[in-house]
N, C-alpha and C. Protein backbone atom coordinates (compact mmCIF):
# COMPACT_ATOMS: atom_id res chain seq x y z
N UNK A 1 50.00 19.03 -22.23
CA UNK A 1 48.77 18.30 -22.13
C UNK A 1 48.06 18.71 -20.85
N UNK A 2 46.61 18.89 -20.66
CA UNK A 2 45.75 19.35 -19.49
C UNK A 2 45.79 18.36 -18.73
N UNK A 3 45.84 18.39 -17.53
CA UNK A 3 45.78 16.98 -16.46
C UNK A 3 44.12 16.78 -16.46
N UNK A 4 43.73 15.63 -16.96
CA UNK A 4 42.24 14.79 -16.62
C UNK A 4 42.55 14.06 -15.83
N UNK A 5 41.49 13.54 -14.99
CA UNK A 5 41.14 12.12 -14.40
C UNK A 5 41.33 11.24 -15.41
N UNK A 6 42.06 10.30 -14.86
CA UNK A 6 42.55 8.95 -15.87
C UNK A 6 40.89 8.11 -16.37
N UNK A 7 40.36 8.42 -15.00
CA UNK A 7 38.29 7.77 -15.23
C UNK A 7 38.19 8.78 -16.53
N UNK A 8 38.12 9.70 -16.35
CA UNK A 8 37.61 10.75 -17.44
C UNK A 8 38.32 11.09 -19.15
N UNK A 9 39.02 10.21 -19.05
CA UNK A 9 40.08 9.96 -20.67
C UNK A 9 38.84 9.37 -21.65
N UNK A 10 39.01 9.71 -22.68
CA UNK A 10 37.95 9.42 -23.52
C UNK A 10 39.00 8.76 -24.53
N UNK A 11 38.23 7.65 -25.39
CA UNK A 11 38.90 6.90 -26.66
C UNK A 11 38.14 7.53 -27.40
N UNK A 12 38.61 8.66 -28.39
CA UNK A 12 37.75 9.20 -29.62
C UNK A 12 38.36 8.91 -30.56
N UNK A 13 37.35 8.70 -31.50
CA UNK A 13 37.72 7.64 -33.12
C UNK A 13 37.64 9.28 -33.93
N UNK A 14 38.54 9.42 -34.69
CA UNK A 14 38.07 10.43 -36.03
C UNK A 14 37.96 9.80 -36.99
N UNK A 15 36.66 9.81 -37.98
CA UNK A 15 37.20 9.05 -39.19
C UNK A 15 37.41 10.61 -40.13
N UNK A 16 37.89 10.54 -41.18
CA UNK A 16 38.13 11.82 -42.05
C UNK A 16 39.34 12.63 -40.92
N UNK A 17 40.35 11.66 -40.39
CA UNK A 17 41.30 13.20 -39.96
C UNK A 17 42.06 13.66 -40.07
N UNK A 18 42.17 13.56 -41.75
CA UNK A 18 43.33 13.94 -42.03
C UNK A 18 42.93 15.19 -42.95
N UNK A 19 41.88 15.53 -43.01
CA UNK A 19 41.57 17.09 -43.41
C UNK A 19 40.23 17.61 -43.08
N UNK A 20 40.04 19.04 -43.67
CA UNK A 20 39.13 19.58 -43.32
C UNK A 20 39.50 20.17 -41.43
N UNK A 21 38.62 19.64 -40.62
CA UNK A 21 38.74 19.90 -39.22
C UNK A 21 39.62 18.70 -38.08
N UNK A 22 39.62 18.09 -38.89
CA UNK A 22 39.82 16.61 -38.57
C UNK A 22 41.43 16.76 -37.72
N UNK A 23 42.26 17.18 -38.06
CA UNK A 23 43.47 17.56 -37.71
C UNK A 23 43.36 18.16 -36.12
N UNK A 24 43.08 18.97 -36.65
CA UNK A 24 42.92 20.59 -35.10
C UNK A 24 41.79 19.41 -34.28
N UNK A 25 41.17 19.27 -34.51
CA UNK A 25 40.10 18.31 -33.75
C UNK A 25 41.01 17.25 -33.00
N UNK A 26 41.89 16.44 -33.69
CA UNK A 26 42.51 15.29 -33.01
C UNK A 26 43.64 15.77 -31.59
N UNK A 27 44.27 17.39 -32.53
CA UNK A 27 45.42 17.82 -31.82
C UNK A 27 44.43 18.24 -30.24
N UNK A 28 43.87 18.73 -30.02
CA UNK A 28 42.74 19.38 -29.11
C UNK A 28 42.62 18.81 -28.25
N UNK A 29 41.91 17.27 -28.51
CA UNK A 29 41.50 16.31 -28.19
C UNK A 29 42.50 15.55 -27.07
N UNK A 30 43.64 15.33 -27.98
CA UNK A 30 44.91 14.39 -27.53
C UNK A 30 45.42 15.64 -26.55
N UNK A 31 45.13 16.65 -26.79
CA UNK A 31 45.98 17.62 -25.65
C UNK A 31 45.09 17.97 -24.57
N UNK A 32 44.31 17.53 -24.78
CA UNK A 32 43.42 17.68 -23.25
C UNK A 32 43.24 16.46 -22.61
N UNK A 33 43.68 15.13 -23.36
CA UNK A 33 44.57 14.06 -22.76
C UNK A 33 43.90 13.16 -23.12
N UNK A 34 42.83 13.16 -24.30
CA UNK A 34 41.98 11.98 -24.73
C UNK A 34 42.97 11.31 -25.43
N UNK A 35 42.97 9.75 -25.93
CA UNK A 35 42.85 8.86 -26.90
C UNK A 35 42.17 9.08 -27.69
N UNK A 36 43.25 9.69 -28.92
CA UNK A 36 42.43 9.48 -30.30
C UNK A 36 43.05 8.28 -31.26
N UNK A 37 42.31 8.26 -32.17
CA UNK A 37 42.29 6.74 -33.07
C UNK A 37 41.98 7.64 -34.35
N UNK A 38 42.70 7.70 -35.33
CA UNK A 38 42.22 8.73 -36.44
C UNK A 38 42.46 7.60 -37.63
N UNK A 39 41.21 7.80 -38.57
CA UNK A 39 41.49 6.93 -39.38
C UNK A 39 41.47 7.86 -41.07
N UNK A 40 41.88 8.00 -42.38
CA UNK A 40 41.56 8.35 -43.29
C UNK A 40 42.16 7.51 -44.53
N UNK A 41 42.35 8.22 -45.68
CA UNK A 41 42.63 7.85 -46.40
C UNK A 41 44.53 8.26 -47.07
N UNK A 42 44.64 9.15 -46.80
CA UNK A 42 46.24 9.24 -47.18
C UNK A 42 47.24 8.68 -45.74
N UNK A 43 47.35 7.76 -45.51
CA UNK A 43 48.28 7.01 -44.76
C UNK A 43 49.32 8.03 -43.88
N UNK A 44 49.98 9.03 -45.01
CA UNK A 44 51.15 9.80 -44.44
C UNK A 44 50.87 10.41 -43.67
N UNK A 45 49.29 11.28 -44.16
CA UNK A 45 49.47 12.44 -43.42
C UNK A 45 48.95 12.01 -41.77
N UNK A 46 48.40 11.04 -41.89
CA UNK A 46 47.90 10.08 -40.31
C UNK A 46 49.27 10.28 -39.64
N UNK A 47 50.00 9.20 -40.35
CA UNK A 47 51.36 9.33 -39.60
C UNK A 47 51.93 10.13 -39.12
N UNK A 48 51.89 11.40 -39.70
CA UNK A 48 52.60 12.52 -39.27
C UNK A 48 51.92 13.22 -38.55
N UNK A 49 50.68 13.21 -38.47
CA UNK A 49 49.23 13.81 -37.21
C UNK A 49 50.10 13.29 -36.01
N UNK A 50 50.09 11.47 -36.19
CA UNK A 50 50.06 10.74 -34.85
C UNK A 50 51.35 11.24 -34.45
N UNK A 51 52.47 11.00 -35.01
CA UNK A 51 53.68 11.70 -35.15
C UNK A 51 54.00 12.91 -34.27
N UNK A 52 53.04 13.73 -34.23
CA UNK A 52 53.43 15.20 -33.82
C UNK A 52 52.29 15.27 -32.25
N UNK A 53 51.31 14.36 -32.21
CA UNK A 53 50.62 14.23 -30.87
C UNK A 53 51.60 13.07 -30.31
N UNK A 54 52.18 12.63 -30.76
CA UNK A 54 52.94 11.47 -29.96
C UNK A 54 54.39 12.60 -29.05
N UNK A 55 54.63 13.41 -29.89
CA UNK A 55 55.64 14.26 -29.53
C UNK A 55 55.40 15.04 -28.39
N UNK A 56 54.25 15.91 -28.69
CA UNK A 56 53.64 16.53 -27.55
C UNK A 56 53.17 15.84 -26.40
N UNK A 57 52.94 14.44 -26.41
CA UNK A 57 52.87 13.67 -24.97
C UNK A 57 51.31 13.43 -25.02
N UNK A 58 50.77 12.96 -26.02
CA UNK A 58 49.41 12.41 -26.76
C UNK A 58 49.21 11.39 -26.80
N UNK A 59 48.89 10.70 -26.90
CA UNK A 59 48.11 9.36 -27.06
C UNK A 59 47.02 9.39 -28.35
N UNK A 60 48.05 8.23 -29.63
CA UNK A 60 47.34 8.51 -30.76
C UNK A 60 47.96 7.24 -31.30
N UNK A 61 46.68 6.73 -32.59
CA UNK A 61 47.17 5.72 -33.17
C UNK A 61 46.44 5.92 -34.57
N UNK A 62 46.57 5.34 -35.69
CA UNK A 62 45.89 5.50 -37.34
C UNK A 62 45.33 4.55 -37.57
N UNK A 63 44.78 4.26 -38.87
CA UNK A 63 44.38 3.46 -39.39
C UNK A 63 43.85 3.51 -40.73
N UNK A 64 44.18 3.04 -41.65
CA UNK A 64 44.27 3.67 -43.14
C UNK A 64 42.36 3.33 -43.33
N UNK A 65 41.43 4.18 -43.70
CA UNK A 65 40.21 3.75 -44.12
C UNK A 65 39.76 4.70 -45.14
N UNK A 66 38.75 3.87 -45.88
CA UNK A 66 37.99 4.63 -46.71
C UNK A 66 37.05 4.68 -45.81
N UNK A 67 36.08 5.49 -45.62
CA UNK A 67 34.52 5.44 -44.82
C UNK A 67 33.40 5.12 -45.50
N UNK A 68 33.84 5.47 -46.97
CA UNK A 68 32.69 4.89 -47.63
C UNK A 68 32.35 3.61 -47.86
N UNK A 69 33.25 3.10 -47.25
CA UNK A 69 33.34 1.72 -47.43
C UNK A 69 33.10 0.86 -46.33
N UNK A 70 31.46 0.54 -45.83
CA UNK A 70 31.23 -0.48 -44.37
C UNK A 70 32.17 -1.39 -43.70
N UNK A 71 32.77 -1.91 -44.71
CA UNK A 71 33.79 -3.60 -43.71
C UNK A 71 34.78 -2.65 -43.63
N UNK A 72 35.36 -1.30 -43.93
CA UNK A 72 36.63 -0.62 -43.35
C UNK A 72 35.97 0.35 -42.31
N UNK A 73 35.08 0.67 -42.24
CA UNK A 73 34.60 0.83 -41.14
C UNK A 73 34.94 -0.12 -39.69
N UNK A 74 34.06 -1.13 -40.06
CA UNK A 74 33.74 -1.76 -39.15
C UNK A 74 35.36 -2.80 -38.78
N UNK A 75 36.31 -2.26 -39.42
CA UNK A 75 37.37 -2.93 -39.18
C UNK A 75 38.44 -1.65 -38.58
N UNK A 76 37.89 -0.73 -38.73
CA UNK A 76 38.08 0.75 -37.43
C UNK A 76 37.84 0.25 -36.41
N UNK A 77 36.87 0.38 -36.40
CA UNK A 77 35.95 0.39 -34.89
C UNK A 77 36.65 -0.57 -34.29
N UNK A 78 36.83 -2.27 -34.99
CA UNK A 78 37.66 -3.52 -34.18
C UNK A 78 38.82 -2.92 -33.87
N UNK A 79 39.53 -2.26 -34.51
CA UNK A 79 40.66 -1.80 -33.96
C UNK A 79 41.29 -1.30 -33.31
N UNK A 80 40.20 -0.05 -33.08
CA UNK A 80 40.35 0.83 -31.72
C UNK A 80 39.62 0.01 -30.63
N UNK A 81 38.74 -0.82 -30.80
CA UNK A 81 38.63 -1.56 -29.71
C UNK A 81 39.66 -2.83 -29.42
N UNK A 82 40.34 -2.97 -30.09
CA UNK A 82 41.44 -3.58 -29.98
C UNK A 82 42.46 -3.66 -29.06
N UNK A 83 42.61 -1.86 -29.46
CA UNK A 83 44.19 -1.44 -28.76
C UNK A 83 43.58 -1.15 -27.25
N UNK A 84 42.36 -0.41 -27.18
CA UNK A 84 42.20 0.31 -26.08
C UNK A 84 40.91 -0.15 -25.31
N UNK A 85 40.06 -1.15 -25.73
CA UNK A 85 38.88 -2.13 -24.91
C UNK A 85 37.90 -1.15 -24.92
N UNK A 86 37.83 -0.15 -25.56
CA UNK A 86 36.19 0.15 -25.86
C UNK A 86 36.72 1.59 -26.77
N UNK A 87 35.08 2.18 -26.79
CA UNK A 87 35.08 3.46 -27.73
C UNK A 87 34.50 4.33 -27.20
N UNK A 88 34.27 5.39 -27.12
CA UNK A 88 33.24 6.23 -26.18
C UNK A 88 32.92 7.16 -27.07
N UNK A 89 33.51 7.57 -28.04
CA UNK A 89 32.99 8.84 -28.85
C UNK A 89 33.69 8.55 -30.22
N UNK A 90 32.52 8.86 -31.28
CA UNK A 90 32.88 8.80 -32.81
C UNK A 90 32.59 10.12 -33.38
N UNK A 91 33.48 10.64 -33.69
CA UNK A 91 33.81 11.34 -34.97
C UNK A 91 33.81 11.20 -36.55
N UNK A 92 32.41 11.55 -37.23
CA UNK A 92 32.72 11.61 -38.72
C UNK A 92 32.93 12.72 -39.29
N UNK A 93 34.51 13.01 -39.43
CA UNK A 93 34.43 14.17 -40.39
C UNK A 93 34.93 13.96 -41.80
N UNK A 94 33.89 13.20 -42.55
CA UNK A 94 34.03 12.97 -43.99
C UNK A 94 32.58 13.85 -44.65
């Protein structure tokens, strides 16, 4: 993982990251020492994203969503503001 300023850690939300770019995007992210929050639709493969940035010394958490769908949205967003008291950057890759 790259050493940041702990000020300079970002909470980035992915929604869609469990394919397409969404993956390499989270791994990147978490290894240059951000908080990511990845949310999609196949449960596992989240798990096993968070799974393998948790290994590497990442900071990562899931959240099962459809995006097309507003109240799972907006029950993202509560969540990562939940764990971590705010959001600073959103990611849609759906």
């Amino acid at each position: 993982m790259t050493a940041i300023a702990q000020t300079n850690r970002k909470v980035i939300l992915i929604a869609g990251a469990s394919r397409g770019s969404g993956p390499a995007t989270a791994r990147q992210l978490a290894g240059e020492g951000h908080h990511v929050v990845l949310g999609a639709r196949p449960s596992s493969k989240l798990h096993a994203l968070v799974t393998e940035i948790r290994s590497a010394g990442g900071s990562a958490e899931w959240f099962a969503l459809d995006a097309s769908r507003p109240e799972e949205m907006r029950e993202f967003l509560a969540f990562a503001e939940d764990v971590h008291k705010r959001i600073d950057v959103v990611i849609n890759n759906c």
